[in-house]
Protein backbone atom coordinates (compact mmCIF):
# COMPACT_ATOMS: atom_id res chain seq x y z
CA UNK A 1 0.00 0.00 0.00
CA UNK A 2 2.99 2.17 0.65
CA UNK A 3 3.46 2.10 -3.02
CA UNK A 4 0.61 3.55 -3.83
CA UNK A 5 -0.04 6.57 -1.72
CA UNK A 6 -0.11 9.89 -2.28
CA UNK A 7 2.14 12.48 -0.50
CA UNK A 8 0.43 13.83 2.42
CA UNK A 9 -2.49 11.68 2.05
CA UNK A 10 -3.19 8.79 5.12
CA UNK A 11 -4.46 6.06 3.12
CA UNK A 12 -6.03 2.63 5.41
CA UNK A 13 -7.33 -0.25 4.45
CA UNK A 14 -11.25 -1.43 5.02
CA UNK A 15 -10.35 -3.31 8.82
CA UNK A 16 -9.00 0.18 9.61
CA UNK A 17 -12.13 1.90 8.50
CA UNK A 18 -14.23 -0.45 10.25
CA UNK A 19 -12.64 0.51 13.42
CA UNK A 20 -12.10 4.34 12.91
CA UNK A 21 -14.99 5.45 11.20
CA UNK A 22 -17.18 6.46 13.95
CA UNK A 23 -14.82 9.05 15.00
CA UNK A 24 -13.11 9.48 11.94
CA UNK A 25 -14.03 11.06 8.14
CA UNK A 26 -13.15 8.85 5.05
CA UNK A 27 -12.92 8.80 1.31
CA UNK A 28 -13.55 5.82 -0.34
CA UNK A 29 -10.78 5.42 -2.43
CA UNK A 30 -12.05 2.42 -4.53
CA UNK A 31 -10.34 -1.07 -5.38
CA UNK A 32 -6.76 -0.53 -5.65
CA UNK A 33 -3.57 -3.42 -7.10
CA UNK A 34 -2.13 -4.74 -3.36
CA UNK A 35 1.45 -6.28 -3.97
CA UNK A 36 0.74 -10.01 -2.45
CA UNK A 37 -2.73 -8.69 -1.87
CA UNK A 38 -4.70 -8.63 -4.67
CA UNK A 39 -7.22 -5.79 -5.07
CA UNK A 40 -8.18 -4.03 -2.19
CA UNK A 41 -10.74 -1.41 -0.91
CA UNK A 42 -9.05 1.33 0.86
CA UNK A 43 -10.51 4.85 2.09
CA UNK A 44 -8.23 8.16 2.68
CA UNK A 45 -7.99 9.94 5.95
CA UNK A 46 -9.62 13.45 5.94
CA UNK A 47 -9.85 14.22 9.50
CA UNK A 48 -11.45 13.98 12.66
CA UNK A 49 -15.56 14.31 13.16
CA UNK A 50 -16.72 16.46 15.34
């Protein structure tokens, strides 16, 4: 995943979400290529809710 970020962006995968996303705000990234993964959903960080 490391690979595939953007500078300045948080990028987690969906198990991360799943926990975080009650106090946290998201953006669905979409399906991404996972090196020994496969494809994979993973979201961007925006920030805290409040």
């Amino acid at each position: 995943m490391e690979s595939s970020g953007e500078p300045g962006k948080i990028q987690v995968t969906t198990a991360t979400y799943e926990l975080l996303k009650d106090k946290y705000l998201f953006e669905t990234r979409g399906a991404i290529a996972v090196k020994d993964k496969g494809r994979m959903v993973t979201y961007w960080l925006l920030g805290r809710k409040y």
